[in-house]
C-alpha atoms as a PDB file:
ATOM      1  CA  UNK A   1       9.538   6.559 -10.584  1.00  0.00           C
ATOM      2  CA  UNK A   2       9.799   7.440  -6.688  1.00  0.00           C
ATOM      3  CA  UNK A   3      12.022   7.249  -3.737  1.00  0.00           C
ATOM      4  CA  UNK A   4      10.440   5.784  -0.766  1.00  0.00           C
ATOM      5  CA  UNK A   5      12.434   5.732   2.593  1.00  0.00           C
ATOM      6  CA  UNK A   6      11.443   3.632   5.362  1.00  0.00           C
ATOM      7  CA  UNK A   7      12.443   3.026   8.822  1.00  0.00           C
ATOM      8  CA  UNK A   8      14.956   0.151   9.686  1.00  0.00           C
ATOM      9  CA  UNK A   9      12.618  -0.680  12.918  1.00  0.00           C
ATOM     10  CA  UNK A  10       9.042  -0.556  10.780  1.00  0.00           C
ATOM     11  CA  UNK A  11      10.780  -2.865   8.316  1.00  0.00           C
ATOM     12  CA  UNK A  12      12.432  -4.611  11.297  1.00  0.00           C
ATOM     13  CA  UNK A  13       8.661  -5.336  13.136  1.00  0.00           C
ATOM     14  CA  UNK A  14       7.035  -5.773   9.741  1.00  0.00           C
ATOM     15  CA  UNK A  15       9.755  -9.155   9.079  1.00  0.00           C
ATOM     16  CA  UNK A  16       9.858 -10.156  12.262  1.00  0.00           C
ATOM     17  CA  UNK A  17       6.006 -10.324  12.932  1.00  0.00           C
ATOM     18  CA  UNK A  18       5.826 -12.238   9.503  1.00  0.00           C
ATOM     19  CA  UNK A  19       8.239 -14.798  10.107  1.00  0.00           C
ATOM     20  CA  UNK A  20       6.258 -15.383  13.960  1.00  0.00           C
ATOM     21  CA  UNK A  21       2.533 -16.643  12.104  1.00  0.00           C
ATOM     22  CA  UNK A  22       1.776 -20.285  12.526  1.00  0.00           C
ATOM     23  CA  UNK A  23       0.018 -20.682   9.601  1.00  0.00           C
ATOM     24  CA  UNK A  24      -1.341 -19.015   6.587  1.00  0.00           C
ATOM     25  CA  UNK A  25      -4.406 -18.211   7.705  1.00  0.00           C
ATOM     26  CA  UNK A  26      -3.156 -16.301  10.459  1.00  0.00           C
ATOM     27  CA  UNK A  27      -0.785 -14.571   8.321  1.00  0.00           C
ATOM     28  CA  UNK A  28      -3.830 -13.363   5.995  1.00  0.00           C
ATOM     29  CA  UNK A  29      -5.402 -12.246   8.296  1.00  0.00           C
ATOM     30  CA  UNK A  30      -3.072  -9.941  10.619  1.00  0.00           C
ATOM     31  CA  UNK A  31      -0.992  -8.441   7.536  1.00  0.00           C
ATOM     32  CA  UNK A  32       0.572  -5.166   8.784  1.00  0.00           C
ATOM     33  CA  UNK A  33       1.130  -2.245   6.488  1.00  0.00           C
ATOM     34  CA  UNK A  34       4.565  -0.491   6.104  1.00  0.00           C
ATOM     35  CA  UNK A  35       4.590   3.079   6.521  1.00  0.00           C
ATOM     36  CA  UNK A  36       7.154   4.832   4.902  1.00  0.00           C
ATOM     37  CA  UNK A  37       8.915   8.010   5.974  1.00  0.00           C
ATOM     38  CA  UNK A  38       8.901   9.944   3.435  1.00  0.00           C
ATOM     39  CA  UNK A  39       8.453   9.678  -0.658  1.00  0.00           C
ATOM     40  CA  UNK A  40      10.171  11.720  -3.709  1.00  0.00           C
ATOM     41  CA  UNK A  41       9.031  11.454  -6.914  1.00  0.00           C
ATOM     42  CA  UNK A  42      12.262  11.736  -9.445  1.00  0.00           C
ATOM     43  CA  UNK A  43       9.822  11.301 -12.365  1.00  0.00           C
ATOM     44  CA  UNK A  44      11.981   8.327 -13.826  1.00  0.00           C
ATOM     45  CA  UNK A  45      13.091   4.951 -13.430  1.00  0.00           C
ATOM     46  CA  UNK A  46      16.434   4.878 -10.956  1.00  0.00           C
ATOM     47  CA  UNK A  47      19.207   2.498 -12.248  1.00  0.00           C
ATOM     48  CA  UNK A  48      20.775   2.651  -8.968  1.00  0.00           C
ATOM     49  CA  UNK A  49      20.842   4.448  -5.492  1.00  0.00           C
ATOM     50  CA  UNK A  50      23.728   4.899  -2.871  1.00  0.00           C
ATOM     51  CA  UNK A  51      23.686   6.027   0.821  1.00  0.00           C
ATOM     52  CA  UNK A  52      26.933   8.058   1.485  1.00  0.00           C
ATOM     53  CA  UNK A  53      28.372   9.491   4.894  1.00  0.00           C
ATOM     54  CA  UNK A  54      31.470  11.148   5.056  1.00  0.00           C
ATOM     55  CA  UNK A  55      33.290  11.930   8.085  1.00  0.00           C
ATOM     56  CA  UNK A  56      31.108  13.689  10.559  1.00  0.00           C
ATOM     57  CA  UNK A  57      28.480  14.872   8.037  1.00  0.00           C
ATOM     58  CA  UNK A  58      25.231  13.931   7.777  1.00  0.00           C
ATOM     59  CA  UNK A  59      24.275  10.848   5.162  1.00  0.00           C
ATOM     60  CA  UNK A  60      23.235  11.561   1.869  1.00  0.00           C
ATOM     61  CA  UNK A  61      20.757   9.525  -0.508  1.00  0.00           C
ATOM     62  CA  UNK A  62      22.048   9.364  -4.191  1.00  0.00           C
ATOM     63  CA  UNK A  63      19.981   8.023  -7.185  1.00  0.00           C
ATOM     64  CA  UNK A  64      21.076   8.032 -10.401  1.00  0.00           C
ATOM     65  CA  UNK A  65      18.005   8.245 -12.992  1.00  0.00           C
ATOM     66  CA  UNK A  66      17.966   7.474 -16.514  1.00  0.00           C
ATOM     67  CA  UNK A  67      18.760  11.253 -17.118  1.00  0.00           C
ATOM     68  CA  UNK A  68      19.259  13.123 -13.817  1.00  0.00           C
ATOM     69  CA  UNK A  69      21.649  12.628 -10.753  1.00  0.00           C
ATOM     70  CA  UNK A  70      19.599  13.375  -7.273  1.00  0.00           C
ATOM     71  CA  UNK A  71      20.821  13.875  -4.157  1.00  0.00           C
ATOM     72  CA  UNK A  72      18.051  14.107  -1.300  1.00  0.00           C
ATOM     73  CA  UNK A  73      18.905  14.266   2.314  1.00  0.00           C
ATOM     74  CA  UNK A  74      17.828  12.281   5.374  1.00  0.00           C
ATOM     75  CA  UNK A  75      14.774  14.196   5.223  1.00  0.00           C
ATOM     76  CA  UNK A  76      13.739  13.624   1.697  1.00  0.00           C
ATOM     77  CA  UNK A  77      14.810  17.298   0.909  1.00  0.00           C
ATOM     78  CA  UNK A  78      16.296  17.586  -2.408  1.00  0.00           C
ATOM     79  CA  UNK A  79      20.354  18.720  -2.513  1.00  0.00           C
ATOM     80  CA  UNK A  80      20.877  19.287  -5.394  1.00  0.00           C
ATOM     81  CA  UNK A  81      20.269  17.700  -8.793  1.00  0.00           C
ATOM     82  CA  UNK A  82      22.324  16.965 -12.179  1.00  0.00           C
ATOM     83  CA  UNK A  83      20.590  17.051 -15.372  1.00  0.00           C
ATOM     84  CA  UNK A  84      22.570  14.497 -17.554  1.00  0.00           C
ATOM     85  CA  UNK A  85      22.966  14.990 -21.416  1.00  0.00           C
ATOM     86  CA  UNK A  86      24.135  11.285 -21.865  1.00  0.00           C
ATOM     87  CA  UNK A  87      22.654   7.846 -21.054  1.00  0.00           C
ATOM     88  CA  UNK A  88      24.500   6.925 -17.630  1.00  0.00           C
ATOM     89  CA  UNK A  89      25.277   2.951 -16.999  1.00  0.00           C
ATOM     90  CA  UNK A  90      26.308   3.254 -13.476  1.00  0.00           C
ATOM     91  CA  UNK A  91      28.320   5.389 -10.549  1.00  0.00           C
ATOM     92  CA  UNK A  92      30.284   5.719  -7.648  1.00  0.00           C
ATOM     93  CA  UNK A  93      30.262   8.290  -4.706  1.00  0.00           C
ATOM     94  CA  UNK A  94      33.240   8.833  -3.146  1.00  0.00           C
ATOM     95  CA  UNK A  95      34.564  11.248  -0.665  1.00  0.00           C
ATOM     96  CA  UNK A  96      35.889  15.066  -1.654  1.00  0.00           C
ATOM     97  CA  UNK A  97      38.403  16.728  -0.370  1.00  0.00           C
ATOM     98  CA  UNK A  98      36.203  19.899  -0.041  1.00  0.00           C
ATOM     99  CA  UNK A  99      34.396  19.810   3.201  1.00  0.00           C
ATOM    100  CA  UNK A 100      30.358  19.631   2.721  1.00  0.00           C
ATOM    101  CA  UNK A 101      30.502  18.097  -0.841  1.00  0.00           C
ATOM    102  CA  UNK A 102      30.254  15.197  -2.642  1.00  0.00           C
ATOM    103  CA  UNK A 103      32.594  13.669  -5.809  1.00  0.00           C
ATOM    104  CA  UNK A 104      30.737  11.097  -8.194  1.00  0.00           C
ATOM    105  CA  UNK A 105      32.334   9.377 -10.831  1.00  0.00           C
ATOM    106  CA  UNK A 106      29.329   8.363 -13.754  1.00  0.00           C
ATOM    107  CA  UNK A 107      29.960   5.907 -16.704  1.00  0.00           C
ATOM    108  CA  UNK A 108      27.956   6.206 -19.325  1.00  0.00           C
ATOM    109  CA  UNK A 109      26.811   3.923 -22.705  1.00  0.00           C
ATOM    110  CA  UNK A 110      29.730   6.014 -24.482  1.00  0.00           C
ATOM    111  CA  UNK A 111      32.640   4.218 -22.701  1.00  0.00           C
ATOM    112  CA  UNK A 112      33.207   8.079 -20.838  1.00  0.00           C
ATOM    113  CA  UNK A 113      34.003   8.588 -17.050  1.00  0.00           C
ATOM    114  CA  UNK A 114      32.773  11.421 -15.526  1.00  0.00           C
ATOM    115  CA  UNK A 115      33.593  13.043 -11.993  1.00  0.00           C
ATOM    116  CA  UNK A 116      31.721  15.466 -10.261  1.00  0.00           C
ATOM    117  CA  UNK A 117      31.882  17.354  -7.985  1.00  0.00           C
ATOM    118  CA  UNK A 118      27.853  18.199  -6.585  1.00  0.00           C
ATOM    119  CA  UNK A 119      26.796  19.345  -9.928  1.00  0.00           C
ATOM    120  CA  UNK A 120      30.174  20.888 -11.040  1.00  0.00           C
ATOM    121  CA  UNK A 121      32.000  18.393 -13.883  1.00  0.00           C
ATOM    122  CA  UNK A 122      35.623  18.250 -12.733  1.00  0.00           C
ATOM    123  CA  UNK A 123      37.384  15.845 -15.228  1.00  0.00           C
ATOM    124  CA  UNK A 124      35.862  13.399 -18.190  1.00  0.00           C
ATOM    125  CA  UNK A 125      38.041  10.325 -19.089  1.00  0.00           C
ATOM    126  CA  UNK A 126      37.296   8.199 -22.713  1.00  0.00           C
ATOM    127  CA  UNK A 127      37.599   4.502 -21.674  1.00  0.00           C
END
């Protein structure tokens, strides 16, 4: 029910000083706790989650929830957000010929394909 974004180094240390212990004891005892960057609550469960990075702009975070589309950036900001009226099975971020935005094609338990543009529907397909 929440985003959590981490650091490739913290996760980086964090496996390598775990794979250095000698024995269990040791590793008991010297655990090291993973701080995370930053943390969103979306409020349900994500089915999946994409990083996307276009060109020269900056990467994206996409989750698609059991009812809402979120896009956060690097910063855990929120970019915008689709409200979905439809139970979505899966999706696929591609890039858009309009500089600055994003075009997502959803499948939902329907057998319909959706594209979007951001939040803007563009084009629905019945499969």
């Amino acid at each position: 029910r929440q985003v959590e974004n981490y650091k490739y180094q913290v996760l980086a240390v964090a496996t390598d000083a775990e794979t250095r212990q000698d024995s269990e004891q040791q590793k008991l005892g010297s655990g090291k706790r993973l701080t995370r960057d930053w943390t969103v609550s979306i409020g349900e469960q994500a089915l999946d989650i994409c990083i996307v990075s276009f060109n020269q702009t900056a990467s994206s975070i996409l989750v698609l929830g059991e009812r809402n589309l979120f896009c956060f950036k690097e910063n855990g900001q929120l970019r915008f957000m689709k409200k979905l009226e439809y139970n979505p099975s899966c999706f696929l971020p591609y890039t858009s010929v309009l500089e600055g935005t994003i075009n997502t094609l959803v499948g939902n338990h329907n057998n319909k394909l959706l594209v979007y543009q951001d939040v803007t529907l563009k084009w629905v397909a019945e499969l």
